[in-house]
N, C-alpha and C. Protein backbone atom coordinates (compact mmCIF):
# COMPACT_ATOMS: atom_id res chain seq x y z
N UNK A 1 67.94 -20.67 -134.59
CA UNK A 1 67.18 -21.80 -134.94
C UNK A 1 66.56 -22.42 -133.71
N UNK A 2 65.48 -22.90 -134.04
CA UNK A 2 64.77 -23.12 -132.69
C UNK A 2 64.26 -24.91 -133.13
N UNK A 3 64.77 -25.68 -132.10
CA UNK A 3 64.68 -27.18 -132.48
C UNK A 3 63.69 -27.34 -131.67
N UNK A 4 62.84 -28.15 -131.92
CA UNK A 4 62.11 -28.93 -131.23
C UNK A 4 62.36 -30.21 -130.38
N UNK A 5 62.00 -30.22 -128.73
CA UNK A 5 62.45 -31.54 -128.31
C UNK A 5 61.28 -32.57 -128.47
N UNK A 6 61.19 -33.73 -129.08
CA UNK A 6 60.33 -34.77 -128.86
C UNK A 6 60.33 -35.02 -127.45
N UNK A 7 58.99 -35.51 -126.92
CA UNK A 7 58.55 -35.87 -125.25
C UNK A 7 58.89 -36.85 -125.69
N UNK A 8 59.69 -37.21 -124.61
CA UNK A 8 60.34 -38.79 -123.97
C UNK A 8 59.08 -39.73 -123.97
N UNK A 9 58.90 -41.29 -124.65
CA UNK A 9 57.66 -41.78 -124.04
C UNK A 9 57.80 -42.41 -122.53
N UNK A 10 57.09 -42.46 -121.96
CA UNK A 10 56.95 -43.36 -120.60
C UNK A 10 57.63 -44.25 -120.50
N UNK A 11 57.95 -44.92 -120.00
CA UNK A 11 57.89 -46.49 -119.35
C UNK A 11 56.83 -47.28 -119.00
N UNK A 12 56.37 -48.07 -119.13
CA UNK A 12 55.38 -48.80 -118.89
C UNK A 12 54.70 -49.57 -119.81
N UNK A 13 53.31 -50.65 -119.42
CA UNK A 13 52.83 -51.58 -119.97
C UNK A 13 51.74 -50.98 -120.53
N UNK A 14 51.13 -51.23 -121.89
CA UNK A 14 50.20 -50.89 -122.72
C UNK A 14 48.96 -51.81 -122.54
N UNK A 15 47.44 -51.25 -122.21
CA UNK A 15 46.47 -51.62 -121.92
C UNK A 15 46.31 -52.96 -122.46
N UNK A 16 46.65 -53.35 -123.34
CA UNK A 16 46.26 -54.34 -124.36
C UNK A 16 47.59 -55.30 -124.04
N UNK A 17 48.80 -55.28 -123.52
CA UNK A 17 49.58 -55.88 -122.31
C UNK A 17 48.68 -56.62 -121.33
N UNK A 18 48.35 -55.54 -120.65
CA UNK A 18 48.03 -55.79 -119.20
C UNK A 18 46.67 -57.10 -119.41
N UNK A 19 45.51 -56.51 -120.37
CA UNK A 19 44.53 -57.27 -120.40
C UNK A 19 44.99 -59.12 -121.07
N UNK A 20 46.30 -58.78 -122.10
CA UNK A 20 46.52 -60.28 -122.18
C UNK A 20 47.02 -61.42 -121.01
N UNK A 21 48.05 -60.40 -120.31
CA UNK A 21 48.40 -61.32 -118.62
C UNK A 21 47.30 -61.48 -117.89
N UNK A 22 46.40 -61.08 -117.94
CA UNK A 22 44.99 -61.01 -117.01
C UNK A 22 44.53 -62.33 -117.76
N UNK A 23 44.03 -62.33 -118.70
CA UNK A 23 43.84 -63.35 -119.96
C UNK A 23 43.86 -64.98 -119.36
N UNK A 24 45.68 -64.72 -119.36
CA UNK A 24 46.60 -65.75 -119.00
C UNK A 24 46.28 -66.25 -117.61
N UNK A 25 46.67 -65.61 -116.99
CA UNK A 25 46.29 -65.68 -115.37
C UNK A 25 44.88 -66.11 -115.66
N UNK A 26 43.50 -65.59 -116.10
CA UNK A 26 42.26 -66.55 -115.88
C UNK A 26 42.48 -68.20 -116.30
N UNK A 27 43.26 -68.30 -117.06
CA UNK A 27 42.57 -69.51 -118.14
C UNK A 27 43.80 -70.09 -117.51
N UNK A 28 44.78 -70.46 -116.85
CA UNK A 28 45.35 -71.08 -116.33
C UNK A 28 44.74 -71.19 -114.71
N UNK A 29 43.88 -70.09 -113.80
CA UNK A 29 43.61 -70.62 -112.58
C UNK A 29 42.05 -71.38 -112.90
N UNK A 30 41.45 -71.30 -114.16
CA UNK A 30 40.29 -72.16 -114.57
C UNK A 30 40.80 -73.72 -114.67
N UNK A 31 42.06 -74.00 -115.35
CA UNK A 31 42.80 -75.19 -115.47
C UNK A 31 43.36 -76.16 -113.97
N UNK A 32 43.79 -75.10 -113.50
CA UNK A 32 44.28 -75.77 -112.15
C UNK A 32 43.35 -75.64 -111.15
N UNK A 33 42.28 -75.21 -110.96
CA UNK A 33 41.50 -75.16 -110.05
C UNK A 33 40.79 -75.83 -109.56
N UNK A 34 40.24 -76.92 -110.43
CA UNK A 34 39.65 -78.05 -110.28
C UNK A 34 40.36 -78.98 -109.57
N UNK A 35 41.82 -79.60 -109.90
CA UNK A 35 42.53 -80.09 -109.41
C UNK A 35 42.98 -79.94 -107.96
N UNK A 36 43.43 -78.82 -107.99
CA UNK A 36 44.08 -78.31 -106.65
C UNK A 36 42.62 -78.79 -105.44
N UNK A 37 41.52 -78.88 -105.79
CA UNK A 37 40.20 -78.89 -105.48
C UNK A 37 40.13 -80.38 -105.03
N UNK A 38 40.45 -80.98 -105.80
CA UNK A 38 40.69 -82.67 -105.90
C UNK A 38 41.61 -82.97 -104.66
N UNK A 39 42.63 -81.74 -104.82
CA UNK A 39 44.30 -82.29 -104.08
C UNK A 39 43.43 -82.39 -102.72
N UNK A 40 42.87 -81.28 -102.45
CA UNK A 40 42.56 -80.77 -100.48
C UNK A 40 41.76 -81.82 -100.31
N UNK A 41 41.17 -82.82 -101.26
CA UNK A 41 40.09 -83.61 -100.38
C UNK A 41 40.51 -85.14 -99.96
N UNK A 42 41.93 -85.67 -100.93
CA UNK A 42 42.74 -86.60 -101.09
C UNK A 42 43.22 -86.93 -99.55
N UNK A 43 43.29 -86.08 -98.65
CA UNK A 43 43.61 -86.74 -97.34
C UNK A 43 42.29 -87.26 -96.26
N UNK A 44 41.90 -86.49 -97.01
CA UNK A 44 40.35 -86.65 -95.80
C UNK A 44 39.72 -88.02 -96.47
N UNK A 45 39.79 -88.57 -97.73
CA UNK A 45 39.52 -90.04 -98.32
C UNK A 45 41.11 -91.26 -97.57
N UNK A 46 42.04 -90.07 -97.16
CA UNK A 46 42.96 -91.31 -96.62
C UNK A 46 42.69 -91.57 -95.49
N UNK A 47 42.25 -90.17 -94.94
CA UNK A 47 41.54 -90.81 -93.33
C UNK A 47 41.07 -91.74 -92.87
N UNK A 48 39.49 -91.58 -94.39
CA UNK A 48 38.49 -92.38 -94.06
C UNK A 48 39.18 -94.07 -94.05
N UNK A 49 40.26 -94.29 -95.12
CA UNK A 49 40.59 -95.17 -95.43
C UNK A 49 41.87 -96.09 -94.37
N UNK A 50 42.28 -95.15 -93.53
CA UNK A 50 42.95 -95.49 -92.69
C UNK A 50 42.08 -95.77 -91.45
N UNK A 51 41.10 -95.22 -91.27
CA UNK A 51 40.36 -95.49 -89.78
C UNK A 51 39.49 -97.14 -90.61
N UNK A 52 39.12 -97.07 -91.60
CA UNK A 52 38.61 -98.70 -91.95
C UNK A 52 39.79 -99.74 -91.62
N UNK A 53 40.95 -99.38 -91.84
CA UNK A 53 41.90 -100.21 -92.03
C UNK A 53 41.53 -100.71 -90.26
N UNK A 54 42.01 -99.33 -89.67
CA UNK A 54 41.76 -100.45 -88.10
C UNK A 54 40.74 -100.75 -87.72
N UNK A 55 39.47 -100.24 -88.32
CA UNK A 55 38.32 -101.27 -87.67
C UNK A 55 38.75 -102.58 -88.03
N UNK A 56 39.06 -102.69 -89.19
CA UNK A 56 39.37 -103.92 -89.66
C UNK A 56 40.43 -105.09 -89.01
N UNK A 57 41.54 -104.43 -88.85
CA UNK A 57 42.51 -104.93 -88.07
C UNK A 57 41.98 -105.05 -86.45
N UNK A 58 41.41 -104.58 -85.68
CA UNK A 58 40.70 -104.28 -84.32
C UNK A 58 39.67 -105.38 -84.35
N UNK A 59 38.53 -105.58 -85.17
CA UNK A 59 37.75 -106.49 -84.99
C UNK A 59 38.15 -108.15 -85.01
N UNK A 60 39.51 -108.00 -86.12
CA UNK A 60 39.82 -109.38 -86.35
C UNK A 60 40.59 -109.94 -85.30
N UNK A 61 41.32 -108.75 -84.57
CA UNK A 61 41.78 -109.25 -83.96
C UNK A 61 41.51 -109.83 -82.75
N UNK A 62 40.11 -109.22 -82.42
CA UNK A 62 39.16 -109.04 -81.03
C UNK A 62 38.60 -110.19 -81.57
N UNK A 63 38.41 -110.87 -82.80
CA UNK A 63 37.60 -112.24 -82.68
C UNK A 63 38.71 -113.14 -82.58
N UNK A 64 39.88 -112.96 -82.83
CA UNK A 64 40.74 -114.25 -82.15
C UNK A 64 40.59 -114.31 -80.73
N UNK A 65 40.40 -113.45 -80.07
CA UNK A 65 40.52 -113.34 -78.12
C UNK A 65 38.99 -113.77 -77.60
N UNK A 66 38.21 -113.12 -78.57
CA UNK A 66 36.81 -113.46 -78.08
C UNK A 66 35.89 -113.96 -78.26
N UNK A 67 36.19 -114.37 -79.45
CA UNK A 67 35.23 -115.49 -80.63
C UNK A 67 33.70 -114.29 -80.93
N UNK A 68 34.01 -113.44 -80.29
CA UNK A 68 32.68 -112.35 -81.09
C UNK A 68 33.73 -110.68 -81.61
N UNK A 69 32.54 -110.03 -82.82
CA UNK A 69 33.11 -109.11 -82.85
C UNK A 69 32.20 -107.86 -82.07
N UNK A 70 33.08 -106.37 -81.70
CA UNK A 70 32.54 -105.35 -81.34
C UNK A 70 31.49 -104.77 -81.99
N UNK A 71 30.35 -104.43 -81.53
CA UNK A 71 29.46 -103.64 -82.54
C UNK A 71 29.30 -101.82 -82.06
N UNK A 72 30.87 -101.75 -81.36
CA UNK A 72 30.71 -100.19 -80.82
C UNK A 72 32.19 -100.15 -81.17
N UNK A 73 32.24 -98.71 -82.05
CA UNK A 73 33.51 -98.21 -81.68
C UNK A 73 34.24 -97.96 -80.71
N UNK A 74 33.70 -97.32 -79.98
CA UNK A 74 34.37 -97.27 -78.83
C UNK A 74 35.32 -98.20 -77.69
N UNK A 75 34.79 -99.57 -78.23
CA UNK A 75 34.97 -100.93 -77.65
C UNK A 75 35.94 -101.32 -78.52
N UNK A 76 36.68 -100.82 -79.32
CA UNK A 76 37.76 -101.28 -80.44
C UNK A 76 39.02 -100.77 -79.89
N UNK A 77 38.98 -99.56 -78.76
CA UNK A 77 40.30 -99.27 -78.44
C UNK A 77 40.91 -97.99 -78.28
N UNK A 78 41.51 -97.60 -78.06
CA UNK A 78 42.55 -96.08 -78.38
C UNK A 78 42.82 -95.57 -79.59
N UNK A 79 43.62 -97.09 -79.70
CA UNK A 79 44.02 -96.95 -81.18
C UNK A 79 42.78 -96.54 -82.41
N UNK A 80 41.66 -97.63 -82.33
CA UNK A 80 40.97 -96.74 -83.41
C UNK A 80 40.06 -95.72 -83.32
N UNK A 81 39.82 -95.16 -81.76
CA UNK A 81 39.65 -93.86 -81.64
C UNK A 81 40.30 -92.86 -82.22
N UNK A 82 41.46 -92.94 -82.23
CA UNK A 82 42.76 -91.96 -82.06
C UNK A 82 42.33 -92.07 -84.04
N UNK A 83 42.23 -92.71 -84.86
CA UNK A 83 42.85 -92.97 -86.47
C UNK A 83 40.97 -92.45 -86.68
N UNK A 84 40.35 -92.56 -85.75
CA UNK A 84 38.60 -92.71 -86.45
C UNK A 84 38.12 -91.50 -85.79
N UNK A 85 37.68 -91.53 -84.72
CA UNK A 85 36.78 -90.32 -84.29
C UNK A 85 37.69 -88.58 -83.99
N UNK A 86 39.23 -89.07 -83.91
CA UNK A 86 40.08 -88.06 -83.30
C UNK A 86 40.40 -87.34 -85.03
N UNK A 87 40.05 -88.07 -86.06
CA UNK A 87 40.23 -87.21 -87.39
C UNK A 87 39.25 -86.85 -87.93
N UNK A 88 38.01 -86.95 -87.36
CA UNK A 88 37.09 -86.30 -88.07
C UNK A 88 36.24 -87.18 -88.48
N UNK A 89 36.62 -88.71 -88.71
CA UNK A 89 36.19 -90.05 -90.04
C UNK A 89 34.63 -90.16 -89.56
N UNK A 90 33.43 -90.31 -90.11
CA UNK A 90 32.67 -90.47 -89.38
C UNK A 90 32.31 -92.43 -89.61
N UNK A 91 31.63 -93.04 -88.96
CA UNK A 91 31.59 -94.50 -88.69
C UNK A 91 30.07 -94.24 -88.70
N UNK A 92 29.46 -95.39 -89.32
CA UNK A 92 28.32 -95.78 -89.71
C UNK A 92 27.76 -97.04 -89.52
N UNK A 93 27.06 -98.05 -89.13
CA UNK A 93 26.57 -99.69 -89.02
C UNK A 93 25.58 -99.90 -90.26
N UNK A 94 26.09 -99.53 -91.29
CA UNK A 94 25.90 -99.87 -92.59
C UNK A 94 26.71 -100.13 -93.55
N UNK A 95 26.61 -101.22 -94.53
CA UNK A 95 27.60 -102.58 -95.31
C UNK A 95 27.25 -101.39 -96.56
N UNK A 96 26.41 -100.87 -96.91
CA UNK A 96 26.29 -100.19 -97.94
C UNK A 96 25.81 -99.23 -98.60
N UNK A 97 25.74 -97.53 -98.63
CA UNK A 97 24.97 -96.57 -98.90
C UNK A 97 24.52 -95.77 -97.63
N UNK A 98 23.86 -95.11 -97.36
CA UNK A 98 23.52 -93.98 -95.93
C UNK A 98 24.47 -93.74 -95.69
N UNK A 99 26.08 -93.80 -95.93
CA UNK A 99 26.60 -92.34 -95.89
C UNK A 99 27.18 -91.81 -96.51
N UNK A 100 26.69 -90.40 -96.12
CA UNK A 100 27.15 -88.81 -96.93
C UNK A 100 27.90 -88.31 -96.44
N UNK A 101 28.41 -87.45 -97.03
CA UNK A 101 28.94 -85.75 -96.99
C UNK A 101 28.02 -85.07 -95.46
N UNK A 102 26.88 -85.56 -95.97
CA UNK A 102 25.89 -84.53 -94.98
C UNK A 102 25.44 -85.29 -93.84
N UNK A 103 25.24 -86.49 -93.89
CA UNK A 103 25.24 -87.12 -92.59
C UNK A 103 25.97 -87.84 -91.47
N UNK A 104 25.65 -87.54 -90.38
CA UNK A 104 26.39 -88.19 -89.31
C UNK A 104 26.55 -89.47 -88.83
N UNK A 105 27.76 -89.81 -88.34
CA UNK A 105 27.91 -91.26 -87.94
C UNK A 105 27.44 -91.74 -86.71
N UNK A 106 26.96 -92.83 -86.64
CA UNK A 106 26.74 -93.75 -85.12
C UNK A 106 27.64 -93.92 -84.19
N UNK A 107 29.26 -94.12 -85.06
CA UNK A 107 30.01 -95.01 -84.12
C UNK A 107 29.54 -96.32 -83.95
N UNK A 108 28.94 -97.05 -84.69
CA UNK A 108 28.43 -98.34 -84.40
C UNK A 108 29.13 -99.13 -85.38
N UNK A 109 29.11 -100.18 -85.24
CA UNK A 109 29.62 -101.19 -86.27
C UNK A 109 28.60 -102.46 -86.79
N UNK A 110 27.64 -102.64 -87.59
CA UNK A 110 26.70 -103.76 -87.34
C UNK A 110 27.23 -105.46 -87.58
N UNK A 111 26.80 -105.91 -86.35
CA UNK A 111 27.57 -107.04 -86.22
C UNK A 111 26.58 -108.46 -86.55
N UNK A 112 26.92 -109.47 -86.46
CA UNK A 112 25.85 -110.57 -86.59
C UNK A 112 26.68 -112.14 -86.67
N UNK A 113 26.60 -112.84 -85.70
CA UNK A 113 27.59 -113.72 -85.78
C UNK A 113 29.10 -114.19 -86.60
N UNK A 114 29.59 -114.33 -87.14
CA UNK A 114 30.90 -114.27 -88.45
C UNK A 114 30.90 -113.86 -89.19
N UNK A 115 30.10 -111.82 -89.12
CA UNK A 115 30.26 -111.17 -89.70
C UNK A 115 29.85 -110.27 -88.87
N UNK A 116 30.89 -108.66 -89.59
CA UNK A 116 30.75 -107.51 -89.56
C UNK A 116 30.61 -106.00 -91.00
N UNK A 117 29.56 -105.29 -90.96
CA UNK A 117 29.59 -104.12 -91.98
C UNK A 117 29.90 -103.14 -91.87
N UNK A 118 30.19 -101.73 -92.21
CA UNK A 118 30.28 -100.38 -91.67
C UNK A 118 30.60 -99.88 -92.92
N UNK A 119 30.31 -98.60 -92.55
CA UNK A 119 30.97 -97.34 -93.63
C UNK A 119 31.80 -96.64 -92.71
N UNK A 120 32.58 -96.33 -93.49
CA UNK A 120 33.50 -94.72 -93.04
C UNK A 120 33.61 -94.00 -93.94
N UNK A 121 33.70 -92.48 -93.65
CA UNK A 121 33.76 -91.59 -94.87
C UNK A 121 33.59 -89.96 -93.47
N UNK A 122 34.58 -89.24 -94.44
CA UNK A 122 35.34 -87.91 -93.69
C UNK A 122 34.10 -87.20 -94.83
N UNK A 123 33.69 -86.25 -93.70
CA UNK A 123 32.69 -85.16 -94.17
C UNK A 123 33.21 -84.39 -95.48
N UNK A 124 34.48 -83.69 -95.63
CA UNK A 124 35.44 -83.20 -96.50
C UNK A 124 35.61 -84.15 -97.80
N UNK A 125 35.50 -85.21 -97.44
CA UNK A 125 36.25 -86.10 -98.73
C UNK A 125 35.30 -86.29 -99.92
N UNK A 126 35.66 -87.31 -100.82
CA UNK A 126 34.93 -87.52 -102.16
C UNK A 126 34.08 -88.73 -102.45
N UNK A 127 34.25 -89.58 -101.24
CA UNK A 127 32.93 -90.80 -100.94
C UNK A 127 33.51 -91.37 -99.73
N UNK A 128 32.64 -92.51 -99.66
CA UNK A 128 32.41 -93.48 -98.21
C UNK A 128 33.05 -94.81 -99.10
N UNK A 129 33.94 -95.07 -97.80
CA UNK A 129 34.27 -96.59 -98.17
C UNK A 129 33.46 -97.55 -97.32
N UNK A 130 33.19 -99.00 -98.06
CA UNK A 130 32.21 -100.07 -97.57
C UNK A 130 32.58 -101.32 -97.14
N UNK A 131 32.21 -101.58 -95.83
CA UNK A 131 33.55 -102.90 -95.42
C UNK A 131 32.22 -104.05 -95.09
N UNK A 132 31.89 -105.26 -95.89
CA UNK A 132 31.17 -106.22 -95.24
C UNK A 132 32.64 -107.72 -95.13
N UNK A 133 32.48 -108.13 -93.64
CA UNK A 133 33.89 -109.13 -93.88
C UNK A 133 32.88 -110.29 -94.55
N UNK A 134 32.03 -110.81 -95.55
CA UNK A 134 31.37 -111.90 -95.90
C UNK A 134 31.73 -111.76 -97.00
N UNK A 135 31.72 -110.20 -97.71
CA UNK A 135 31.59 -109.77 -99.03
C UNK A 135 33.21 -110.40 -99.96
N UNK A 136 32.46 -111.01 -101.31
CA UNK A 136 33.63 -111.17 -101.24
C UNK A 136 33.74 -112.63 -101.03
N UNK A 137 35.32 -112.96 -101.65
CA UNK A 137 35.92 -114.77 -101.60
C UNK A 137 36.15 -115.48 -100.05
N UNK A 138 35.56 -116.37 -99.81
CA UNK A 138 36.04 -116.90 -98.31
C UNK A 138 37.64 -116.20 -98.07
N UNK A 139 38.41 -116.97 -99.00
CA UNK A 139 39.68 -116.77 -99.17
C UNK A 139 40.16 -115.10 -98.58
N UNK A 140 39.90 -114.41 -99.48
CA UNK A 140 40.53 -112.96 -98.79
C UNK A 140 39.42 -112.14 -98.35
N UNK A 141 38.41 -112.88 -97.60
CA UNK A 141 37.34 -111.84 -96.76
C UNK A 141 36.80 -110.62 -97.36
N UNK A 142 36.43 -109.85 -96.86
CA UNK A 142 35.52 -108.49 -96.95
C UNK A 142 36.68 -107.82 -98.04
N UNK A 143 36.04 -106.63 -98.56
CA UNK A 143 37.46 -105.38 -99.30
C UNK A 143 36.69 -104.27 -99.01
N UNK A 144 37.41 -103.50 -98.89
CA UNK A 144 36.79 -101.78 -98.76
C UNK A 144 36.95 -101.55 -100.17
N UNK A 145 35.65 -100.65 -100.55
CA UNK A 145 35.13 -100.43 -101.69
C UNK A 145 34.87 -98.63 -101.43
N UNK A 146 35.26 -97.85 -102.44
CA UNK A 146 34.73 -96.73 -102.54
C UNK A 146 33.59 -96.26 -103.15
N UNK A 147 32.56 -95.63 -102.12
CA UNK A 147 31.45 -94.83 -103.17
C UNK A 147 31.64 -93.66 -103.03
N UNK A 148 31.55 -93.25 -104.63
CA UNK A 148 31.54 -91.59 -104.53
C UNK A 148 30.30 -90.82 -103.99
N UNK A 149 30.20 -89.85 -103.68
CA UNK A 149 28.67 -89.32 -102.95
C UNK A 149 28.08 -89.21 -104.18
């Protein structure tokens, strides 16, 4: 008597397997991708937002000593070198709008007797924040305001 052996099947994943994990894998890196996109730009908006903080703190404090404020970065210190130009932030002598993504900063600050304006905003990030110290209640002075580009 002569038996027949059935062929062993393979091991392995069936085309119609493989193409559903592929599937999966698209439509979940379509979901998170945007985000993760969002995540990388979240520090470069803290930058910007940390180098305003010390113009802010730097000027006020330079008008208690001097009764005027700086209209040059550079004249603000170490310190907001080190938080502003040493991260990238770019500085602008505009209270509102002209800056981008795509354009470059002055380093200036525009000044005018008991008041000061500027933008800051990191090339990388998702807008420019806007500092006028007038803007705003006597009471709590200027606020940094975000524009998106």
């Amino acid at each position: 008597m002569h038996t027949r052996s059935i062929p062993q099947r393979t091991q392995g994943f069936t085309l119609i397997e493989l193409l559903v994990v592929i599937a999966i894998i698209g439509i979940l890196a379509a979901l998170f991708l945007p985000s993760y996109q969002r995540a990388q730009k979240r520090p470069h908006d803290a930058a910007a937002l940390q180098c305003a903080r010390a113009i802010v703190t730097a000027e006020n404090v330079g008008f208690v000593e001097r009764r005027a404020f700086e209209g040059n970065l550079a004249a603000l210190g170490e310190d907001v070198k080190e938080v502003c130009q040493d991260q990238g932030v770019q500085v602008l002598n505009a209270g509102r709008g002209n800056g981008t993504a795509a354009t470059p900063g002055n380093n200036q600050i525009a000044t005018s007797g008991d008041n000061y304006a500027f933008s800051v905003w990191h090339p990388n990030g998702t807008g420019s924040y806007h500092y006028n110290r007038n803007e705003g209640t006597r009471e709590n002075g200027g606020r940094l305001t975000l524009q998106p580009f």
